[in-house]
C-alpha atoms as a PDB file:
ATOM      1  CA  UNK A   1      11.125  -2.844 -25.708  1.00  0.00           C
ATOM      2  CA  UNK A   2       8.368  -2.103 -28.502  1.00  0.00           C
ATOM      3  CA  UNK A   3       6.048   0.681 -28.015  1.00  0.00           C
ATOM      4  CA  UNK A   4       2.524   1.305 -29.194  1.00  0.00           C
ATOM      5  CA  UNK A   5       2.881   2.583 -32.619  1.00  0.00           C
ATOM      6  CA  UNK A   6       0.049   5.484 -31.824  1.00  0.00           C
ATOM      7  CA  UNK A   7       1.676   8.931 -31.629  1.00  0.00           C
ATOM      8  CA  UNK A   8       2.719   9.603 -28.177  1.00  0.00           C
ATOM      9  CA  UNK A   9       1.315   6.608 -26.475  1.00  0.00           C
ATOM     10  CA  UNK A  10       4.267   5.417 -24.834  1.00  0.00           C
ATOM     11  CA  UNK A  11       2.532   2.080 -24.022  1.00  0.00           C
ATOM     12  CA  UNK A  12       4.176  -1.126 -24.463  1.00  0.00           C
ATOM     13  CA  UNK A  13       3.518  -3.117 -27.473  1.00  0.00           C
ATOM     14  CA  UNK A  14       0.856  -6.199 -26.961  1.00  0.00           C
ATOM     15  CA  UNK A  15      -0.349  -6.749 -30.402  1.00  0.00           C
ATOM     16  CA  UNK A  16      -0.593  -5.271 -34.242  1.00  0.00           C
ATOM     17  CA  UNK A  17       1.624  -2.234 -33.200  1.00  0.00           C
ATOM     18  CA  UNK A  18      -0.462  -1.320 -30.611  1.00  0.00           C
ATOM     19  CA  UNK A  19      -1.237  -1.358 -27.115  1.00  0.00           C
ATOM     20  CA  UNK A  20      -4.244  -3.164 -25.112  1.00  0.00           C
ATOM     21  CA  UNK A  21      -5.938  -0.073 -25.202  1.00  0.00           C
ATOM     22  CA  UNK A  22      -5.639   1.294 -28.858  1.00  0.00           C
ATOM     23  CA  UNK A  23      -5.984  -2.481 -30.098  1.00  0.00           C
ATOM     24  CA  UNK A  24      -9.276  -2.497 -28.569  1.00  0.00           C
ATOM     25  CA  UNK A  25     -10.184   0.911 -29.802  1.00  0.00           C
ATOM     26  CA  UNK A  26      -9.479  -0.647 -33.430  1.00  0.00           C
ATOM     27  CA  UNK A  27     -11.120  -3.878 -32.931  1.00  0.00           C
ATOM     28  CA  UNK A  28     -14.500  -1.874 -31.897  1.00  0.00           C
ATOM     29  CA  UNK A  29     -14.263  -0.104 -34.930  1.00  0.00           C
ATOM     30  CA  UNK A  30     -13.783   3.441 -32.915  1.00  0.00           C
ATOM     31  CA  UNK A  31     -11.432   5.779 -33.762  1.00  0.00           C
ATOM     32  CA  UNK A  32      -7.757   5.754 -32.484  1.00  0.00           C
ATOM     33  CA  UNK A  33      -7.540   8.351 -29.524  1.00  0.00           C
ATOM     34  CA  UNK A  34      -5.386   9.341 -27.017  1.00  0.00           C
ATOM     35  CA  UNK A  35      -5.700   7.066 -23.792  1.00  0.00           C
ATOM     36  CA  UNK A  36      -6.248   8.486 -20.584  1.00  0.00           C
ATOM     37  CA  UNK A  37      -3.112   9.161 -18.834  1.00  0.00           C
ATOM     38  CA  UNK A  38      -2.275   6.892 -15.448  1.00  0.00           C
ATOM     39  CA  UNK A  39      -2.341   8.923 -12.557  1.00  0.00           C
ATOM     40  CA  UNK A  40       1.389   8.106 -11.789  1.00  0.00           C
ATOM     41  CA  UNK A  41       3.332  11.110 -13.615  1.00  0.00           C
ATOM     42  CA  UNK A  42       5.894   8.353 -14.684  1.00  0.00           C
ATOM     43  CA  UNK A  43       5.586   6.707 -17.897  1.00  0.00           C
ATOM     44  CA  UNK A  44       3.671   3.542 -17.484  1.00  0.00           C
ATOM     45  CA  UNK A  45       7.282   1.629 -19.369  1.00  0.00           C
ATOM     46  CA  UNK A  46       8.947  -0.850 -16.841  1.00  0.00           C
ATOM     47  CA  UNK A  47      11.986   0.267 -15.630  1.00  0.00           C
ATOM     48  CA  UNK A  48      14.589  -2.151 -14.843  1.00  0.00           C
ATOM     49  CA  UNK A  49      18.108  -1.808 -13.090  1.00  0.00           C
ATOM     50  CA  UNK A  50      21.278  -3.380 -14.081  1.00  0.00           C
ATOM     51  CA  UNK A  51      19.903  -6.399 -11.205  1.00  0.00           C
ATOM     52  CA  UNK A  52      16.615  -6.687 -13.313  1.00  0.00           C
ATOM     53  CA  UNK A  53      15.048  -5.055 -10.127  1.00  0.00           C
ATOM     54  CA  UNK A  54      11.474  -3.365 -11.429  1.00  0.00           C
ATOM     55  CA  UNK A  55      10.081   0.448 -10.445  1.00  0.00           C
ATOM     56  CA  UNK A  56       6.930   0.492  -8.799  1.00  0.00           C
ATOM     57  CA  UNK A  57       5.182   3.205 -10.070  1.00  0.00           C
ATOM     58  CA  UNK A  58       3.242   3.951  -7.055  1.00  0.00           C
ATOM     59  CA  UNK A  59       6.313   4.457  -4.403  1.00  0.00           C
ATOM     60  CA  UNK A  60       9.207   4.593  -7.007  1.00  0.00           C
ATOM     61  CA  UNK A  61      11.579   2.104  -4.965  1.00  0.00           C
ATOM     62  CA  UNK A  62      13.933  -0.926  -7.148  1.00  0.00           C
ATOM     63  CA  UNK A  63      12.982  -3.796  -6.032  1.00  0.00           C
ATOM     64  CA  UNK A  64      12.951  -7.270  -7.190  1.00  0.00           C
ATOM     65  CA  UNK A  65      10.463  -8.848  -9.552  1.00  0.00           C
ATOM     66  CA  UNK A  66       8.861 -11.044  -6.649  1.00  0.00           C
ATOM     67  CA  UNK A  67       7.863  -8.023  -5.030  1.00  0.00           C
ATOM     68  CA  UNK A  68       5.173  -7.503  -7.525  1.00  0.00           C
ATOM     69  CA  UNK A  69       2.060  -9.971  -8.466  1.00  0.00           C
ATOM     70  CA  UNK A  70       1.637 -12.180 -11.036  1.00  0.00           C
ATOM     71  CA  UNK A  71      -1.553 -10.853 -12.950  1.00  0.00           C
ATOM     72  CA  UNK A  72      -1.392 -13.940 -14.638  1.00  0.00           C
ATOM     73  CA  UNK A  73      -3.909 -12.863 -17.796  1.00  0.00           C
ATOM     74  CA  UNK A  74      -0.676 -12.865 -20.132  1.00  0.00           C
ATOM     75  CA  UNK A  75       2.910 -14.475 -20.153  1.00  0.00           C
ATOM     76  CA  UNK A  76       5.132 -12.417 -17.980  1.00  0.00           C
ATOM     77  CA  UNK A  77       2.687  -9.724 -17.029  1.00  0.00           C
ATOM     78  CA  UNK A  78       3.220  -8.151 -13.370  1.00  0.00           C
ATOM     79  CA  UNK A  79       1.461  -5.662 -12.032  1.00  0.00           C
ATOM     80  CA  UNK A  80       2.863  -1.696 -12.022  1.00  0.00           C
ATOM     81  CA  UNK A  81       3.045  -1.757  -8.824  1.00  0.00           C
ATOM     82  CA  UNK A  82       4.243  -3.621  -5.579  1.00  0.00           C
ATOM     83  CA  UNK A  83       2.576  -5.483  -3.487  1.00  0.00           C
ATOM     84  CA  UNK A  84       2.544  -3.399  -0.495  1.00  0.00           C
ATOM     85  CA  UNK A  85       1.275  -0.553  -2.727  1.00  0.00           C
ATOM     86  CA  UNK A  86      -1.173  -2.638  -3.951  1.00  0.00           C
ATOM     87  CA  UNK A  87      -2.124  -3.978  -0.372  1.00  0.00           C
ATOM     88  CA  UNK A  88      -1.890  -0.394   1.174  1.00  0.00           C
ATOM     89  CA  UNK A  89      -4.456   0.477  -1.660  1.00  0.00           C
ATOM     90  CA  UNK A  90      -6.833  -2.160  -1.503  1.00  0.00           C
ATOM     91  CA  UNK A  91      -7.181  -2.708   2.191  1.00  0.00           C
ATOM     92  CA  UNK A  92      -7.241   0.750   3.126  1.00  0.00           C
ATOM     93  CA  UNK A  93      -7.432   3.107   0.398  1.00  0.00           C
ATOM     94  CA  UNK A  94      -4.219   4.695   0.833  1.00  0.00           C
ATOM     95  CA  UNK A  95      -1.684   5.822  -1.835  1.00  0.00           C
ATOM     96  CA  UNK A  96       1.827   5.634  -1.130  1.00  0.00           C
ATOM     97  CA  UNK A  97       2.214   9.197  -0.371  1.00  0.00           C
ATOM     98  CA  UNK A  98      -0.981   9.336   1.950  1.00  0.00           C
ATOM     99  CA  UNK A  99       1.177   6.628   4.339  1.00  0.00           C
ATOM    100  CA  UNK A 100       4.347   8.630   4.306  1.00  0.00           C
ATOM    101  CA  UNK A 101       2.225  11.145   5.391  1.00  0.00           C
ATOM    102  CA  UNK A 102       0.795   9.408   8.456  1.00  0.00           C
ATOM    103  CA  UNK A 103       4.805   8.356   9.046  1.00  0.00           C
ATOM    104  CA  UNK A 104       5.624  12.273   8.619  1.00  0.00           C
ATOM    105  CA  UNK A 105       2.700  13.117  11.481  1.00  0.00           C
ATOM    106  CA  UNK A 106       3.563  10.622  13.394  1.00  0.00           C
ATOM    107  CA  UNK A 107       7.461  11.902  13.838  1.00  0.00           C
ATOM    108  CA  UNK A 108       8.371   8.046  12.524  1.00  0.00           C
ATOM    109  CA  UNK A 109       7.020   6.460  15.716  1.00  0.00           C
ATOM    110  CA  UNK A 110       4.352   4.090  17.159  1.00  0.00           C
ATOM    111  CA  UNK A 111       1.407   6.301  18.073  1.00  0.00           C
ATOM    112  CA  UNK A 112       0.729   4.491  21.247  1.00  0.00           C
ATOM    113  CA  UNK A 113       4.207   3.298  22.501  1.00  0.00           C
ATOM    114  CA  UNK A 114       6.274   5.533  20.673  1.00  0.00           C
ATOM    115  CA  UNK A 115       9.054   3.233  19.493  1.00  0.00           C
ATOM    116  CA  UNK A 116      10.967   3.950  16.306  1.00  0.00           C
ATOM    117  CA  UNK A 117      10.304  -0.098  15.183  1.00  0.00           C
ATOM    118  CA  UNK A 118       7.375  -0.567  13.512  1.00  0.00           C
ATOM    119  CA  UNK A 119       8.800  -4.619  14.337  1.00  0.00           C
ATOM    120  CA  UNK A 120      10.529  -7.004  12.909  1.00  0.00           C
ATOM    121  CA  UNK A 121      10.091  -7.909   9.042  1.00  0.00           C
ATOM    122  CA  UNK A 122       7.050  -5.560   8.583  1.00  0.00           C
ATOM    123  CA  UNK A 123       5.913  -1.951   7.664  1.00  0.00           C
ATOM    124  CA  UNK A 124       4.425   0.526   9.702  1.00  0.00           C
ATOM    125  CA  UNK A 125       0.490  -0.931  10.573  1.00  0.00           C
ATOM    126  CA  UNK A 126      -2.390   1.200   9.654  1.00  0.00           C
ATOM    127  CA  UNK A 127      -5.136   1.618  12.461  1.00  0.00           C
ATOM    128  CA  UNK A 128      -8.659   2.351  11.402  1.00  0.00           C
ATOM    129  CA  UNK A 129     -11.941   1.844  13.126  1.00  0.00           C
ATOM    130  CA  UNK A 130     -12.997  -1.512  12.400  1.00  0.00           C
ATOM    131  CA  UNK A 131     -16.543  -0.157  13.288  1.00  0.00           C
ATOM    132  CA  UNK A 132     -16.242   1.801  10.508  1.00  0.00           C
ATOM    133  CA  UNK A 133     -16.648  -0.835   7.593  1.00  0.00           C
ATOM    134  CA  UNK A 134     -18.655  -3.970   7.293  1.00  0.00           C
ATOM    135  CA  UNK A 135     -15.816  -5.590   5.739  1.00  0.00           C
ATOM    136  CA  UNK A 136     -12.150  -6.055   6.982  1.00  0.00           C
ATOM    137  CA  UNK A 137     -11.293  -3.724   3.851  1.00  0.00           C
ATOM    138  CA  UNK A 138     -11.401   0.367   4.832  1.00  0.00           C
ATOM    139  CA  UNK A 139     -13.613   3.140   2.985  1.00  0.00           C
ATOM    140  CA  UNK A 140     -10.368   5.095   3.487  1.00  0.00           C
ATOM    141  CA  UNK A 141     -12.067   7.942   5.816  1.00  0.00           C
ATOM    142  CA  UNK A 142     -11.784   5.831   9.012  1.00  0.00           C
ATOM    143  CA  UNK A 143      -7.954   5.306   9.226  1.00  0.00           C
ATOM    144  CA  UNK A 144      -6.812   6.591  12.237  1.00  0.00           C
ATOM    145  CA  UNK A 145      -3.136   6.725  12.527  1.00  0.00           C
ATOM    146  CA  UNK A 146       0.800   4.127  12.179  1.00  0.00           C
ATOM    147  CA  UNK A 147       0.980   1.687  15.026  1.00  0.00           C
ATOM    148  CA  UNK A 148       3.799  -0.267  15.395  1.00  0.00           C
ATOM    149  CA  UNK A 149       2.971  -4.563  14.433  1.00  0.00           C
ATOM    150  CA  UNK A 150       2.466  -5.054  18.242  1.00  0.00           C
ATOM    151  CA  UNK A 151       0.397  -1.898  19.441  1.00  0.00           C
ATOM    152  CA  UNK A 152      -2.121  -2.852  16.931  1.00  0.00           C
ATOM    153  CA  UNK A 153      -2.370  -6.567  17.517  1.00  0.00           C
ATOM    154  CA  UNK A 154      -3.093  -5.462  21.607  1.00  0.00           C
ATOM    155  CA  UNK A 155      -5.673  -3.008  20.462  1.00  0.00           C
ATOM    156  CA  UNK A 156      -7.425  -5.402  18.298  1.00  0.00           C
ATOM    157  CA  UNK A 157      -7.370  -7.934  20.364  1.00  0.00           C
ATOM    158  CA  UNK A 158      -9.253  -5.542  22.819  1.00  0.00           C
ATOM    159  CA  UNK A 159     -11.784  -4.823  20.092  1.00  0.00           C
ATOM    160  CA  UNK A 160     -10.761  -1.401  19.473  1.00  0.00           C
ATOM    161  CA  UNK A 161     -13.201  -0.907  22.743  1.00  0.00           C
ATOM    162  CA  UNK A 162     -11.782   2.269  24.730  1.00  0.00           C
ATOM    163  CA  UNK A 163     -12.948   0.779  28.016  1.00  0.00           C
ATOM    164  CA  UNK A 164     -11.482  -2.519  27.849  1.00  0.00           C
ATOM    165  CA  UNK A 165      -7.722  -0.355  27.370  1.00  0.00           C
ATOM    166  CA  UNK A 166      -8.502   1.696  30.528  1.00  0.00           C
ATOM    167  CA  UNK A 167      -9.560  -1.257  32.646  1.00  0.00           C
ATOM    168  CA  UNK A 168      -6.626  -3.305  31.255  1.00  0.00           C
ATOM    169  CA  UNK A 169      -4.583  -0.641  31.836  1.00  0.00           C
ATOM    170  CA  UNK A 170      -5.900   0.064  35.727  1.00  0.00           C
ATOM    171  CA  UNK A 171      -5.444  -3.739  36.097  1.00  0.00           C
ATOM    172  CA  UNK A 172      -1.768  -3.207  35.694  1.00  0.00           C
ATOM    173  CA  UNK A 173      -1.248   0.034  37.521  1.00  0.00           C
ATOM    174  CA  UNK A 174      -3.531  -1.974  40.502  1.00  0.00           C
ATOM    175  CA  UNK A 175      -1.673  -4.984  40.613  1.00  0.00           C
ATOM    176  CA  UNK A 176       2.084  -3.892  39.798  1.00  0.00           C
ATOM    177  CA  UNK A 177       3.808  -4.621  42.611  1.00  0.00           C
ATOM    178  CA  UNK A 178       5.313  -1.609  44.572  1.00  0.00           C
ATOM    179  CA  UNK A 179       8.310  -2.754  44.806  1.00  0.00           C
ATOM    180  CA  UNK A 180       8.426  -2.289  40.664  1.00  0.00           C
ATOM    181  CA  UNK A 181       7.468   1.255  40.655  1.00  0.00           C
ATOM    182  CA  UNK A 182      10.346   2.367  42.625  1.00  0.00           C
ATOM    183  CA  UNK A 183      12.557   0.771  40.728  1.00  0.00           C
END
């Protein structure tokens, strides 16, 4: 693959020896700088396996092309990284390594029911206060904690309200049979 022809860019070639970001230096008649640096401490190159599987920068895991979206504004562009980075990002303003974190504090289980199995096909969920925001997106502050897919369906189909959980959950202790308890 062709790099930028700028000292110590690193950047893949798009166009006259240069990357997007030096070309457009040039073409507004400035002169040719260093770039800013991405805030992933890998080189922003694609790196490829033997299986053509790509490196998302953001969590560092192989995995295949389809894993990462289209940005369609040039042939074969992708972005650098995955789509669950991406989504973990944009929805709730967490980087890869803030969500391992909230895995790490959470000893790898469901905050509420404490099962290993975050459930079937899917990540770990992130709770926030949907209070918090006006939109479904996060400001990143109000993230509370890793539910497993099932926890945090219940809870949001409770509104998040604390009440409605204890009377749903006095309902059940009420109206469990005895017969059940014992058992």
């Amino acid at each position: 693959m062709r790099l930028c022809d700028f000292p110590d860019c690193g950047r893949k070639h798009a166009t006259k020896g240069l990357c997007w970001g030096h070309h457009k230096q040039r073409r507004d008649g400035r002169p040719l700088v260093a770039l800013r640096t991405h805030r992933s401490p890998r080189s922003r190159v694609d790196i490829y396996d033997e299986f053509g599987n790509r490196m998302c920068m953001e969590c560092e895991q192989l995995l295949p092309i389809e894993k990462f979206s289209d940005r369609g504004r040039y042939k074969n562009s992708r972005a650098l990284s995955c789509a669950s980075c991406v989504s973990l990002w944009t929805n709730f303003r967490l980087s890869w390594a803030a969500f391992q974190e909230l895995i790490e504090n959470a000893a790898g289980r469901c905050e509420i029911c404490g099962t290993d199995d975050p459930g079937t096909g899917t990540r770990w969920n992130v709770d926030h206060d949907h209070g918090c925001c006006s939109t479904n997106k996060t400001c990143g502050k109000c993230v509370r904690g890793i539910l497993c897919r099932d926890c945090n369906w219940e809870i949001a189909r409770m509104d998040d309200d604390p009440r409605r959980l204890e009377r749903a959950a006095e309902y059940i202790r009420r109206t469990t049979p005895r017969h059940r308890e014992s058992a």
